[in-house]
PDB file of N, CA and C in Angstrom:
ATOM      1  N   UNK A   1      79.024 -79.491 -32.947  1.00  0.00           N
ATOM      2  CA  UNK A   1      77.786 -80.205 -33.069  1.00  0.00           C
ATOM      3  C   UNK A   1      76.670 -79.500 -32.307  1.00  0.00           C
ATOM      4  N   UNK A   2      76.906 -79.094 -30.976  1.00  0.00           N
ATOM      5  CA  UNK A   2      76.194 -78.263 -30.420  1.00  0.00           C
ATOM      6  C   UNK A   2      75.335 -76.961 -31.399  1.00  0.00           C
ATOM      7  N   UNK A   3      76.549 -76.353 -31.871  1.00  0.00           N
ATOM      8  CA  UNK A   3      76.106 -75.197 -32.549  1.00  0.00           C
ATOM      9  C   UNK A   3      74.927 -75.289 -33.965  1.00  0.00           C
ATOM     10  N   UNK A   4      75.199 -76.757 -34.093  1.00  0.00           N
ATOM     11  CA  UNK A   4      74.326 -76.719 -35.433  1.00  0.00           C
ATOM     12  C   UNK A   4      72.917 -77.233 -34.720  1.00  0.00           C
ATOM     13  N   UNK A   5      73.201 -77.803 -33.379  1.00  0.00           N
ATOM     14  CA  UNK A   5      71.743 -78.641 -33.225  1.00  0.00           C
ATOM     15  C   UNK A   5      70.984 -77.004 -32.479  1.00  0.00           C
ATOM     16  N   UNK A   6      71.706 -75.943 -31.715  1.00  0.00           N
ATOM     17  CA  UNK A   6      70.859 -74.805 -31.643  1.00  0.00           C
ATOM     18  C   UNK A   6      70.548 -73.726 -32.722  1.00  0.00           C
ATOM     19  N   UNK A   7      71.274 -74.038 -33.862  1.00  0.00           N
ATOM     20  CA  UNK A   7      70.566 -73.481 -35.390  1.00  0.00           C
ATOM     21  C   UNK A   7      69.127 -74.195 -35.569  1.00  0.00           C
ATOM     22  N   UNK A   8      69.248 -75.669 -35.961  1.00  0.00           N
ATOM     23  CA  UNK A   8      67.877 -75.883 -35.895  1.00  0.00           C
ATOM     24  C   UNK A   8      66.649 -76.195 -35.752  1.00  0.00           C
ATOM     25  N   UNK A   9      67.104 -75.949 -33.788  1.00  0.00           N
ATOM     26  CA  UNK A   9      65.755 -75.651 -32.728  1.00  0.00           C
ATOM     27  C   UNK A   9      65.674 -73.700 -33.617  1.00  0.00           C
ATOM     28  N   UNK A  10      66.500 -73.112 -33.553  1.00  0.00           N
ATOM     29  CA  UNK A  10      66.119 -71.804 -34.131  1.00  0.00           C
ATOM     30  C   UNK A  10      65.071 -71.963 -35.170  1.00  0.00           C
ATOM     31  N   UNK A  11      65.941 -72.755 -35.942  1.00  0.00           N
ATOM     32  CA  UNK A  11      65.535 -72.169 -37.379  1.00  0.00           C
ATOM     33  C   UNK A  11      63.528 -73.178 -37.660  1.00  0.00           C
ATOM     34  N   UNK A  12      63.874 -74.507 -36.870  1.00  0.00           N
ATOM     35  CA  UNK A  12      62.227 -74.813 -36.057  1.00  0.00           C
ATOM     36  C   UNK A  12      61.419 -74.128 -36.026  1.00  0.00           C
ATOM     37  N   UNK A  13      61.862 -73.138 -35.033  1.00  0.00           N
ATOM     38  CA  UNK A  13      60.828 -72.265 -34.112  1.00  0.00           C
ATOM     39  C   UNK A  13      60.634 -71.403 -35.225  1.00  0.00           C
ATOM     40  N   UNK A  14      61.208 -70.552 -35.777  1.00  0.00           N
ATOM     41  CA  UNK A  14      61.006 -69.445 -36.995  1.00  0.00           C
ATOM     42  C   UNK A  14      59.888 -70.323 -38.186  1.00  0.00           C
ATOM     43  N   UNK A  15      60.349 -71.360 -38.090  1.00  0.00           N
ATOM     44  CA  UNK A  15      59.151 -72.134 -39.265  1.00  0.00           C
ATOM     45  C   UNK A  15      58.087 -72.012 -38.925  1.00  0.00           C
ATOM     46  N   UNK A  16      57.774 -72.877 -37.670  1.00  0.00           N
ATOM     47  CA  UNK A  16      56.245 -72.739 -36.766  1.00  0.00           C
ATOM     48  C   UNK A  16      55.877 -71.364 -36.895  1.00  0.00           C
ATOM     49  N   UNK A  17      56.572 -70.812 -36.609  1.00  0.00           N
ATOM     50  CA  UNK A  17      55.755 -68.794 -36.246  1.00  0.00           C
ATOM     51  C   UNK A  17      55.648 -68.662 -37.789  1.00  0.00           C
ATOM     52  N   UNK A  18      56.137 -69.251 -38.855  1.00  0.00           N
ATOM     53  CA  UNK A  18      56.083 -68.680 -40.384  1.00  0.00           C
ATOM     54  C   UNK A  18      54.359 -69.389 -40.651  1.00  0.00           C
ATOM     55  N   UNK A  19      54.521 -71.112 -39.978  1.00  0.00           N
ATOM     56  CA  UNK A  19      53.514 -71.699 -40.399  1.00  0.00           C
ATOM     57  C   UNK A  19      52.359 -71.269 -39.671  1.00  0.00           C
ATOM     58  N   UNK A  20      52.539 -70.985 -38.236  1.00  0.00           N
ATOM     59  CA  UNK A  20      50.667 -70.364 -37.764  1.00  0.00           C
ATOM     60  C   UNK A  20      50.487 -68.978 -38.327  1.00  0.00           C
ATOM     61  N   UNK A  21      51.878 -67.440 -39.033  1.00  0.00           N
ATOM     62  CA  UNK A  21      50.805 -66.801 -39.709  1.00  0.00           C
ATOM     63  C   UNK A  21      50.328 -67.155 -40.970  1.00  0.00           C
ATOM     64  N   UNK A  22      50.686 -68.299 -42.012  1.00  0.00           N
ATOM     65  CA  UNK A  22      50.294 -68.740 -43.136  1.00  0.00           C
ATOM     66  C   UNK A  22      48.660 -69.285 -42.975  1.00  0.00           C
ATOM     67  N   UNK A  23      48.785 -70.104 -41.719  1.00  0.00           N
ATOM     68  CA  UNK A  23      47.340 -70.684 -41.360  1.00  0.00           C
ATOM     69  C   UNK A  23      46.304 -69.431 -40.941  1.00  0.00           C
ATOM     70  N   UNK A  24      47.012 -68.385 -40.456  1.00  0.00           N
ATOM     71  CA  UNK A  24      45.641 -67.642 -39.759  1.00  0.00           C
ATOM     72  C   UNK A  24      45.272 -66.680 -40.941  1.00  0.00           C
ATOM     73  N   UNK A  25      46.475 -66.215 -41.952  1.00  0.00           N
ATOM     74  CA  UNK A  25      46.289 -65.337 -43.327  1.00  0.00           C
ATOM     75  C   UNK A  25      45.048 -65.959 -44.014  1.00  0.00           C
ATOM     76  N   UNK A  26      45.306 -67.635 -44.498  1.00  0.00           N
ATOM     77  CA  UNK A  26      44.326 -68.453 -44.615  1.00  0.00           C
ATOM     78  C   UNK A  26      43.069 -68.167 -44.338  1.00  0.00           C
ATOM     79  N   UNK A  27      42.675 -68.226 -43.015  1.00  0.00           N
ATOM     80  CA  UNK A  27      41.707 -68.549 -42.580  1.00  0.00           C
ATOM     81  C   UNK A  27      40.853 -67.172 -43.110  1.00  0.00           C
ATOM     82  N   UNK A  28      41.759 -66.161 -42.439  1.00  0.00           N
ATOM     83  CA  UNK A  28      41.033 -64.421 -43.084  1.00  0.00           C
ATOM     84  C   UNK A  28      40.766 -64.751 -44.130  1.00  0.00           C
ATOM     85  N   UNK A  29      41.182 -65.314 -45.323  1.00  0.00           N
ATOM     86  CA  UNK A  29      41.432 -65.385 -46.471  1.00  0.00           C
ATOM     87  C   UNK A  29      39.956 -65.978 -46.632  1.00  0.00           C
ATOM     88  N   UNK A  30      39.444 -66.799 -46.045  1.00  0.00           N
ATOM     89  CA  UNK A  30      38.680 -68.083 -46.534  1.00  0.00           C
ATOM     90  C   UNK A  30      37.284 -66.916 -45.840  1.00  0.00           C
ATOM     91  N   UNK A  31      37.530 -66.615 -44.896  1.00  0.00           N
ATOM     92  CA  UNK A  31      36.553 -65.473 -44.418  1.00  0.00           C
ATOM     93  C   UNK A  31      35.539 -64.285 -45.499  1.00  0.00           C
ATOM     94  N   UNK A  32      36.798 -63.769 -46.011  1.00  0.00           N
ATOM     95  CA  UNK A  32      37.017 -62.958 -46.632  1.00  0.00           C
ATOM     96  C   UNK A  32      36.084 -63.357 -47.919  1.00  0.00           C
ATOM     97  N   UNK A  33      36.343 -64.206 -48.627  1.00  0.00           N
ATOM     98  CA  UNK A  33      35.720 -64.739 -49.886  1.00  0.00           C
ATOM     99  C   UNK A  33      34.083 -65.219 -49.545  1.00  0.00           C
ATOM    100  N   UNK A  34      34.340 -65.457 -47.917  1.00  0.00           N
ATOM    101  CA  UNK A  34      32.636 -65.956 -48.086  1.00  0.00           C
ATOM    102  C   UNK A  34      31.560 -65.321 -48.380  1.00  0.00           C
ATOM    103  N   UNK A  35      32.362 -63.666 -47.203  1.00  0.00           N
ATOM    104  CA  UNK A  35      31.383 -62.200 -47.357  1.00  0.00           C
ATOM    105  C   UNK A  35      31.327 -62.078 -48.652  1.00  0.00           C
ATOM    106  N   UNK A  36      31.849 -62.151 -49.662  1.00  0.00           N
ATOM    107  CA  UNK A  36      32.024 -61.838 -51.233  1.00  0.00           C
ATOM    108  C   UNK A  36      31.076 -62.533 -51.980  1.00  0.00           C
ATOM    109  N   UNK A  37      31.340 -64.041 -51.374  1.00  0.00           N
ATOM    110  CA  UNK A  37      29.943 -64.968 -52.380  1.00  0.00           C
ATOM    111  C   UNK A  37      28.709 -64.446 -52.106  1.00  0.00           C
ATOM    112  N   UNK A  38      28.332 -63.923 -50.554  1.00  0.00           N
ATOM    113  CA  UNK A  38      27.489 -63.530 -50.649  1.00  0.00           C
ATOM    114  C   UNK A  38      26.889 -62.417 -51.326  1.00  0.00           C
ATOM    115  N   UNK A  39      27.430 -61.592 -51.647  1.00  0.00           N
ATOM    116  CA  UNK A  39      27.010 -60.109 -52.315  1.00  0.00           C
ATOM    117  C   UNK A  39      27.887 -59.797 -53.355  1.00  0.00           C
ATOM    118  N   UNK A  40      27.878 -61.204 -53.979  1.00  0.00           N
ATOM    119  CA  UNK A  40      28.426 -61.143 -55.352  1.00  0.00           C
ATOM    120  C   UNK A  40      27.263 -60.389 -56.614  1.00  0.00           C
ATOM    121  N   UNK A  41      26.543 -60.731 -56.084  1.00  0.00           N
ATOM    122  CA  UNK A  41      25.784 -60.032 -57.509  1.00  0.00           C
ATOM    123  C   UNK A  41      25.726 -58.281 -57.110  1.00  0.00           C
ATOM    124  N   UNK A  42      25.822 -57.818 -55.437  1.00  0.00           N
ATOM    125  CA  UNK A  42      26.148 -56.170 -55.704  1.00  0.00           C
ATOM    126  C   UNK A  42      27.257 -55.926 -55.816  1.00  0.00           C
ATOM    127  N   UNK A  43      28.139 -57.025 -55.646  1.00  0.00           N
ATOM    128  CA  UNK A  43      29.508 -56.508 -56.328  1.00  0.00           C
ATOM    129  C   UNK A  43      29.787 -56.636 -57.558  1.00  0.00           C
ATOM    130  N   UNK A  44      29.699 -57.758 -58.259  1.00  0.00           N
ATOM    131  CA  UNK A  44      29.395 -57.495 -59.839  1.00  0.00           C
ATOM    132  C   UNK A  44      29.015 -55.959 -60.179  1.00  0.00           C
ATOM    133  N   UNK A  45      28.109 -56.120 -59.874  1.00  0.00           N
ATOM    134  CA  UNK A  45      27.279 -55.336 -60.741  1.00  0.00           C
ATOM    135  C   UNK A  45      27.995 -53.510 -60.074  1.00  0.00           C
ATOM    136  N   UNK A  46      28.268 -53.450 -58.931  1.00  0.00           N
ATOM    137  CA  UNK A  46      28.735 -52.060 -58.638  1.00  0.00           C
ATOM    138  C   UNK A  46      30.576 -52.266 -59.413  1.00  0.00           C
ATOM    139  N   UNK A  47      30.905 -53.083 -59.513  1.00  0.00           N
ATOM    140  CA  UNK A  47      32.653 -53.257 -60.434  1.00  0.00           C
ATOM    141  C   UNK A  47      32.345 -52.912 -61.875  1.00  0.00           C
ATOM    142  N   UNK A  48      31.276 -53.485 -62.279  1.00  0.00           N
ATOM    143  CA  UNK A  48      30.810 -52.999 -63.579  1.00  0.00           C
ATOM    144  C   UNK A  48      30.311 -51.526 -64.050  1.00  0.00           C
ATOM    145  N   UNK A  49      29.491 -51.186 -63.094  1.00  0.00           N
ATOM    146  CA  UNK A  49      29.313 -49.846 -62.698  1.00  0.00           C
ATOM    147  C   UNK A  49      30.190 -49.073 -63.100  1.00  0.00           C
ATOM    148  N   UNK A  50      31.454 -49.120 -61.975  1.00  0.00           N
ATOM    149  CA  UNK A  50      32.234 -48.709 -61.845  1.00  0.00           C
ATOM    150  C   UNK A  50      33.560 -48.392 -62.494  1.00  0.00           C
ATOM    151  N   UNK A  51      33.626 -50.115 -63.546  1.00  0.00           N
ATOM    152  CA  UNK A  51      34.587 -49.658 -64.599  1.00  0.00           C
ATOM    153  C   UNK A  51      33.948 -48.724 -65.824  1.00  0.00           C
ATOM    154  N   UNK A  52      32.529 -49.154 -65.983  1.00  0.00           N
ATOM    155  CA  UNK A  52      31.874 -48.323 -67.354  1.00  0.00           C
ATOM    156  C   UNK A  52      31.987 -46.755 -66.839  1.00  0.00           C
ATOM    157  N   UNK A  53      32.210 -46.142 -65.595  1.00  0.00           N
ATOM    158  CA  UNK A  53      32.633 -45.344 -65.309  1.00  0.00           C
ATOM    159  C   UNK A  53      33.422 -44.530 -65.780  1.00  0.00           C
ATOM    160  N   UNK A  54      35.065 -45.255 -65.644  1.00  0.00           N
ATOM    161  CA  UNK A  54      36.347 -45.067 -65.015  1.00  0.00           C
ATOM    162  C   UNK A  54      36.165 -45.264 -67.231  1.00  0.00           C
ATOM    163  N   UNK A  55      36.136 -45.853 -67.821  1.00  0.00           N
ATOM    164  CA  UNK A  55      35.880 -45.952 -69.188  1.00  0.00           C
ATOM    165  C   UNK A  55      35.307 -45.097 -70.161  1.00  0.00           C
ATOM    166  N   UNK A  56      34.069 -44.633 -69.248  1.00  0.00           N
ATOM    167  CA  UNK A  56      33.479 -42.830 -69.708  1.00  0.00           C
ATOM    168  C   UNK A  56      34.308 -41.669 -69.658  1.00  0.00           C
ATOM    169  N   UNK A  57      35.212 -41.877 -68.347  1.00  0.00           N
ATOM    170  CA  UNK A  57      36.273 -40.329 -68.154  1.00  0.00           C
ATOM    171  C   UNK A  57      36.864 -40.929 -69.294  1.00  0.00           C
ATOM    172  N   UNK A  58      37.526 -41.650 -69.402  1.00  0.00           N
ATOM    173  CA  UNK A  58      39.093 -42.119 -70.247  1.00  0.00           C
ATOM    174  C   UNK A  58      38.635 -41.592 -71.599  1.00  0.00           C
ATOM    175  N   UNK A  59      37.486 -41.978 -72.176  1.00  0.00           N
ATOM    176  CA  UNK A  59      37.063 -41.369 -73.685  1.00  0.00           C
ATOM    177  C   UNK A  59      36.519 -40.418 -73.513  1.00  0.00           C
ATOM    178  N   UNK A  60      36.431 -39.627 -72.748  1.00  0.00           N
ATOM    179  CA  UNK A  60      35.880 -37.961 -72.618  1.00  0.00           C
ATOM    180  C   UNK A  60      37.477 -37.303 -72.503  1.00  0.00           C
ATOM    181  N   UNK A  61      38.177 -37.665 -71.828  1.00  0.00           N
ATOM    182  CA  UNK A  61      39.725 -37.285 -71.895  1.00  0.00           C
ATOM    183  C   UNK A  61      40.346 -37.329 -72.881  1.00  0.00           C
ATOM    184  N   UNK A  62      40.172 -39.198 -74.136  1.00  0.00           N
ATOM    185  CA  UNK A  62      40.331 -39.065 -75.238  1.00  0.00           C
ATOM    186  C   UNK A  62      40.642 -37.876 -76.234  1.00  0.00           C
ATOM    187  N   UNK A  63      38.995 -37.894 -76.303  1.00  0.00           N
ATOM    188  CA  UNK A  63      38.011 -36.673 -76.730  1.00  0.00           C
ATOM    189  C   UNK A  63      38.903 -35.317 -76.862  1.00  0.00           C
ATOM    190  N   UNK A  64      39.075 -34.926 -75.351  1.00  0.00           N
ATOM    191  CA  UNK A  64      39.568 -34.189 -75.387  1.00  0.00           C
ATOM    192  C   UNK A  64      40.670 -33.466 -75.886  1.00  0.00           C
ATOM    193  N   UNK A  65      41.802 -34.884 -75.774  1.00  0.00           N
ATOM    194  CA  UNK A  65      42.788 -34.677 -75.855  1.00  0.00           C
ATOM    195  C   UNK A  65      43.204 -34.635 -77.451  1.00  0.00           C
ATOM    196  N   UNK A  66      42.263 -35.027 -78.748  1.00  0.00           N
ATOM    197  CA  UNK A  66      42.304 -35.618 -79.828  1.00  0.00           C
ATOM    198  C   UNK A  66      42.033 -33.819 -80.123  1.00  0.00           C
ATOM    199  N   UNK A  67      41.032 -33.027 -79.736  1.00  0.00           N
ATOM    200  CA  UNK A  67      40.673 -31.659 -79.965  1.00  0.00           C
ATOM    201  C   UNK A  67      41.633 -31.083 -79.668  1.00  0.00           C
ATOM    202  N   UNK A  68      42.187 -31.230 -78.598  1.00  0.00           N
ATOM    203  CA  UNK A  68      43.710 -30.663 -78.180  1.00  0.00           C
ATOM    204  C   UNK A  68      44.999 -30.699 -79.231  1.00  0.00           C
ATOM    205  N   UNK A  69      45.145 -31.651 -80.017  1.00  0.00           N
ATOM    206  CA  UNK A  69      46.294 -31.980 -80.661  1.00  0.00           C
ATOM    207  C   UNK A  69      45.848 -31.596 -82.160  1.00  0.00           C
ATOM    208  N   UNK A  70      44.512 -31.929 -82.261  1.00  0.00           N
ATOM    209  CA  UNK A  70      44.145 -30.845 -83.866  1.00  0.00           C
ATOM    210  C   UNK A  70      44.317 -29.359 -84.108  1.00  0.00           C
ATOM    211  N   UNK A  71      44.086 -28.557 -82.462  1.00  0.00           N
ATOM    212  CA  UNK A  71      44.329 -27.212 -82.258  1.00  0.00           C
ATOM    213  C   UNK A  71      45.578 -26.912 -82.179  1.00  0.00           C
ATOM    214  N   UNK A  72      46.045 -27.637 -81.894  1.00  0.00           N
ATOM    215  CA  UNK A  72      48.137 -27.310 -81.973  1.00  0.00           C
ATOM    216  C   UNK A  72      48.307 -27.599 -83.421  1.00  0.00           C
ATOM    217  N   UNK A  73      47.992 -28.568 -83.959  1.00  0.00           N
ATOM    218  CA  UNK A  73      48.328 -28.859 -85.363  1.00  0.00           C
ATOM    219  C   UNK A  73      48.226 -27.749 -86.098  1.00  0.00           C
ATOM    220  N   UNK A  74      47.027 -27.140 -86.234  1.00  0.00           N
ATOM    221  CA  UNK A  74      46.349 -25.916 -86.778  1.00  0.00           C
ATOM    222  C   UNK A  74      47.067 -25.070 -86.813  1.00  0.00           C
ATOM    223  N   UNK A  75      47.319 -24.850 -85.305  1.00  0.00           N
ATOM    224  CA  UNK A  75      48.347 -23.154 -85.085  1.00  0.00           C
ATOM    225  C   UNK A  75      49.426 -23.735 -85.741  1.00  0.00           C
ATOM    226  N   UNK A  76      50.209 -25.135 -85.599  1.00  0.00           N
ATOM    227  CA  UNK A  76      51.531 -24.628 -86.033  1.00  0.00           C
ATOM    228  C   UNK A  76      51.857 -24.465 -87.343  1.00  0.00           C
ATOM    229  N   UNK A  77      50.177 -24.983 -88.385  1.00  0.00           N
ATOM    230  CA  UNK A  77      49.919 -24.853 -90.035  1.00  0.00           C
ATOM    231  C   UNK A  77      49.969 -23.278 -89.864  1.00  0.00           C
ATOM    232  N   UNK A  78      49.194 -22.962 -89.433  1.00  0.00           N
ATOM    233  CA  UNK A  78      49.215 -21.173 -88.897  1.00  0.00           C
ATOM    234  C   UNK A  78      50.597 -20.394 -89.316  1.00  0.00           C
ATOM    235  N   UNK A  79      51.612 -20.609 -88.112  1.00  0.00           N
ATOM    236  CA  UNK A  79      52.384 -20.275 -87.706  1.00  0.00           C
ATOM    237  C   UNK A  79      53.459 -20.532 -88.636  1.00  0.00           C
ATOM    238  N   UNK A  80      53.275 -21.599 -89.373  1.00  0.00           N
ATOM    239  CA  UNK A  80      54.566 -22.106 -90.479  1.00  0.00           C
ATOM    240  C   UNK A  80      54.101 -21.474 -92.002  1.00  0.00           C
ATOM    241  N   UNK A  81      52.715 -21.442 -92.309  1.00  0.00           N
ATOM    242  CA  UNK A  81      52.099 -20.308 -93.001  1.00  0.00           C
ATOM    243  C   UNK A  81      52.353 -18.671 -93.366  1.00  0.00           C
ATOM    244  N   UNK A  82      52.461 -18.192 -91.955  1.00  0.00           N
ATOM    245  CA  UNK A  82      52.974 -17.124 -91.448  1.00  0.00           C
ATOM    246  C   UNK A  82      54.513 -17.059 -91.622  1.00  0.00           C
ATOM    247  N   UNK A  83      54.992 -17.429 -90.953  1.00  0.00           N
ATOM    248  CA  UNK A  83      56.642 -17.586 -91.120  1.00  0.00           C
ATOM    249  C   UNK A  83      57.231 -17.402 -93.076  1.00  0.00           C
ATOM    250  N   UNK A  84      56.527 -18.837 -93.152  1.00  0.00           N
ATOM    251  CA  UNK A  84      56.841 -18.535 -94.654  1.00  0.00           C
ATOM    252  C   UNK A  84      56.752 -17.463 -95.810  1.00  0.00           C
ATOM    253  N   UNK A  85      55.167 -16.412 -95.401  1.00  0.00           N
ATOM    254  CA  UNK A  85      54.688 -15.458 -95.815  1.00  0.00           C
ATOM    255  C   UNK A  85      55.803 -14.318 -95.801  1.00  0.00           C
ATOM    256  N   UNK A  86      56.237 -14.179 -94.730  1.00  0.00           N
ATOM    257  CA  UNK A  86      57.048 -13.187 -93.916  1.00  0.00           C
ATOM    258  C   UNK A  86      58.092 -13.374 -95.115  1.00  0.00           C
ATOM    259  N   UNK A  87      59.209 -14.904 -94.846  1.00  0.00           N
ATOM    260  CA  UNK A  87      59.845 -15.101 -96.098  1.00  0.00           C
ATOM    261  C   UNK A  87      60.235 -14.666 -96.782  1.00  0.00           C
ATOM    262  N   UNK A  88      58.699 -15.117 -97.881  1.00  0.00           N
ATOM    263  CA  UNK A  88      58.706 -14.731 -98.881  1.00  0.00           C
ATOM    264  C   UNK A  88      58.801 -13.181 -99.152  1.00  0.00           C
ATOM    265  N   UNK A  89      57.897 -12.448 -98.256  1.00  0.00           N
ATOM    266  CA  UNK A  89      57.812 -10.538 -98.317  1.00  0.00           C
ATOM    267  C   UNK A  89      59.332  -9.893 -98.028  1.00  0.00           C
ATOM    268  N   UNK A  90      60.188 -10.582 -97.070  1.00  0.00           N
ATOM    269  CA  UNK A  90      60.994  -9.918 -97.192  1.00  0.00           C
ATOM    270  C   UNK A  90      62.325 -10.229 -98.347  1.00  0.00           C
ATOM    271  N   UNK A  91      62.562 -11.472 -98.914  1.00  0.00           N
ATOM    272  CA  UNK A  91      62.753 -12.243 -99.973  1.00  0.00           C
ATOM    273  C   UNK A  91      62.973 -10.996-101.134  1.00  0.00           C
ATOM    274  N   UNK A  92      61.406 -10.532-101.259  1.00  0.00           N
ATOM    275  CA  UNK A  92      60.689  -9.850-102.285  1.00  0.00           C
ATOM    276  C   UNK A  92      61.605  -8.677-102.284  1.00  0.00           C
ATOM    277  N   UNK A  93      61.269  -7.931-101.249  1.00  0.00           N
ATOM    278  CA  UNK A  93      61.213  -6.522-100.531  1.00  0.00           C
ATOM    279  C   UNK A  93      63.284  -6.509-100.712  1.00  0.00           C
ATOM    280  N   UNK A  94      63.902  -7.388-100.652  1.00  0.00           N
ATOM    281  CA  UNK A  94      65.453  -7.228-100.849  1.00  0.00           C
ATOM    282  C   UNK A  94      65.388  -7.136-102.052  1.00  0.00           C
ATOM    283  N   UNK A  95      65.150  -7.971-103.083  1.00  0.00           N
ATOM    284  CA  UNK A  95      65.139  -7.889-104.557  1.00  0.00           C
ATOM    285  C   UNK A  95      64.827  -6.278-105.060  1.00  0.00           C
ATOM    286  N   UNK A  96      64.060  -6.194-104.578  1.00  0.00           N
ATOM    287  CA  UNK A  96      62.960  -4.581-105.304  1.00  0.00           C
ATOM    288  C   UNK A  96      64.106  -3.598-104.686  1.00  0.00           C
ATOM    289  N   UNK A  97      64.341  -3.743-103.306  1.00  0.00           N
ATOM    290  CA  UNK A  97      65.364  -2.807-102.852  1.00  0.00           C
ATOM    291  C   UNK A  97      66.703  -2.429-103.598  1.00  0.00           C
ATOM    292  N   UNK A  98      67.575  -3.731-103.716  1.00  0.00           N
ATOM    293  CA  UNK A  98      68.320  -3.974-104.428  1.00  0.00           C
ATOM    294  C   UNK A  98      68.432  -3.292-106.359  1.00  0.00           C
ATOM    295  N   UNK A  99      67.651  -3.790-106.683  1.00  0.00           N
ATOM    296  CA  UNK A  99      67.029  -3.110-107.728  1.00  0.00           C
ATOM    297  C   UNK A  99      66.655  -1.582-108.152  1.00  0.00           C
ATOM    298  N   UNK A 100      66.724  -0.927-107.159  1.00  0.00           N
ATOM    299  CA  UNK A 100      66.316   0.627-107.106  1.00  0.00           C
ATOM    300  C   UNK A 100      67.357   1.277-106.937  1.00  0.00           C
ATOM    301  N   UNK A 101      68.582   0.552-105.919  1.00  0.00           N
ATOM    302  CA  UNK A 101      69.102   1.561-105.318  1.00  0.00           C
ATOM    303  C   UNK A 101      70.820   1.052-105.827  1.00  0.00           C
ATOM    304  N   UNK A 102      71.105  -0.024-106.497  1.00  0.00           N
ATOM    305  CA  UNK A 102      72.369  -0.480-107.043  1.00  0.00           C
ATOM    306  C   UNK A 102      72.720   0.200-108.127  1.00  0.00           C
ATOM    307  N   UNK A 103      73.925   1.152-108.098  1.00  0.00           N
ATOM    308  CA  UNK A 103      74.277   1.747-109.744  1.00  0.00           C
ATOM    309  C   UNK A 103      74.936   0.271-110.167  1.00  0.00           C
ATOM    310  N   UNK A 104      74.327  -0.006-111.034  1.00  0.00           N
ATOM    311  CA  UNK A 104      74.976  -1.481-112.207  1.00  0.00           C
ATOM    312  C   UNK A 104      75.833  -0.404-113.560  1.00  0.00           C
ATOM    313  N   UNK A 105      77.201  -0.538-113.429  1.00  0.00           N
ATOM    314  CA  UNK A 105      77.601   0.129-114.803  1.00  0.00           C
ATOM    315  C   UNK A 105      77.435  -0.887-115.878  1.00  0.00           C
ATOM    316  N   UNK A 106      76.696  -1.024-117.268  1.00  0.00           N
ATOM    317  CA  UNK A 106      76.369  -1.661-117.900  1.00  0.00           C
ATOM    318  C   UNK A 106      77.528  -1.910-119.371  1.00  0.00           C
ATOM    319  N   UNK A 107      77.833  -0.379-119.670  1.00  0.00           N
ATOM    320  CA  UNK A 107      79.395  -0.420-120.683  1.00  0.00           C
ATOM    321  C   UNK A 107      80.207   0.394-119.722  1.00  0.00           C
ATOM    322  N   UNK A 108      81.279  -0.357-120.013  1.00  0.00           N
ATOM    323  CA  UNK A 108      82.916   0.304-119.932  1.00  0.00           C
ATOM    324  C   UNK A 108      83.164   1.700-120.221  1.00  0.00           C
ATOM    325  N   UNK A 109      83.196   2.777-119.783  1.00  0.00           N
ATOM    326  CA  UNK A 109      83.192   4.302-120.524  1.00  0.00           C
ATOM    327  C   UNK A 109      84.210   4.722-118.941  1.00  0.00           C
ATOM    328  N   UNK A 110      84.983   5.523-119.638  1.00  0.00           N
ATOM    329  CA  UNK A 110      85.668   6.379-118.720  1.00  0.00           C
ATOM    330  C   UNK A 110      85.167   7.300-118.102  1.00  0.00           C
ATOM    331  N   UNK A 111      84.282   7.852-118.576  1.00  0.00           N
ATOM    332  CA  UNK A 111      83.249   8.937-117.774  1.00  0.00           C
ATOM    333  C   UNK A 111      82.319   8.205-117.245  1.00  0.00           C
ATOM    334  N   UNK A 112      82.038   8.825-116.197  1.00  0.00           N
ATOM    335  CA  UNK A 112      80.541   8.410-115.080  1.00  0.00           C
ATOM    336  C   UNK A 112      79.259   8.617-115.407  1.00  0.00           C
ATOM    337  N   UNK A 113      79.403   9.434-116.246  1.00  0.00           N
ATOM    338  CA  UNK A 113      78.379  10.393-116.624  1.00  0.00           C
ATOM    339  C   UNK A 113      77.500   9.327-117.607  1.00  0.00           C
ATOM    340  N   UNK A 114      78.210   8.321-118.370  1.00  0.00           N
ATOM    341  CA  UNK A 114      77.540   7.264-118.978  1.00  0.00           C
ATOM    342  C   UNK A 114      77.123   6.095-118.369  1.00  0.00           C
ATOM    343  N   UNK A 115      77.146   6.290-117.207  1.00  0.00           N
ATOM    344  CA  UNK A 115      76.622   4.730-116.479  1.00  0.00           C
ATOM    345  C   UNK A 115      75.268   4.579-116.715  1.00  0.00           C
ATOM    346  N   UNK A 116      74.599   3.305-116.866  1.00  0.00           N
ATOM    347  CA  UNK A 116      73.120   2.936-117.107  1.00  0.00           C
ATOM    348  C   UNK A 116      72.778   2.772-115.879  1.00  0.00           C
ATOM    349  N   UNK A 117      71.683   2.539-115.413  1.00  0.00           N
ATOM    350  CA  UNK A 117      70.491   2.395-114.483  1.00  0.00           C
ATOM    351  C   UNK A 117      69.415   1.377-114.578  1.00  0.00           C
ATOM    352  N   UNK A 118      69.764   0.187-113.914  1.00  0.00           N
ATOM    353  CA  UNK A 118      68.525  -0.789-113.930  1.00  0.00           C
ATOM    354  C   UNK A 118      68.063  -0.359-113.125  1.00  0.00           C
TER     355      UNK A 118
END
């Protein structure tokens, strides 16, 4: 019985010290808001300021960033343009090769001497 009645004189005392910093947070608190009513209209007006600001970078960054992602787009039309070109030239360039340099025997003849030539 002892032990529970010095839990809560403890746990008392921890309340009180919880409840005078709640009251003095308060009070700053109530402080705090008065300086504010007063120079509410230069604070308005400098928050407003200040976000039309912070709102100007963000769409200049936009901006930016929208020019940024059309210029990558571009190169990689570029680049997949290119690639494909290449492709196609060397595509080409095997065919024609192929074509020049393959003996195709066209009839059956026992001699060599009759082979055709595409």
């Amino acid at each position: 019985m002892e032990a529970n009645a010095e839990m809560f004189r403890t746990r008392l005392i921890d309340l009180r010290a919880i409840e005078t910093k709640r009251t003095d947070l308060m009070e700053v608190s109530k402080g705090f808001l008065l300086s504010l009513s007063v120079n509410t209209r230069y604070t308005k007006r400098r928050l407003w300021q200040e976000l039309l600001h912070r709102l100007e970078k963000a769409e200049a960054k936009l901006q930016q960033t929208e020019l940024d992602l059309q210029n990558e787009r571009d190169a990689r039309r570029r680049l997949q343009q290119d690639v494909f070109e290449m492709k196609e030239r060397e595509s080409t360039s095997v065919i024609i090769n192929f074509t020049k340099f393959v003996k195709i025997p066209l009839t059956s003849s026992r001699d060599d001497d009759h082979l055709r030539w595409c």
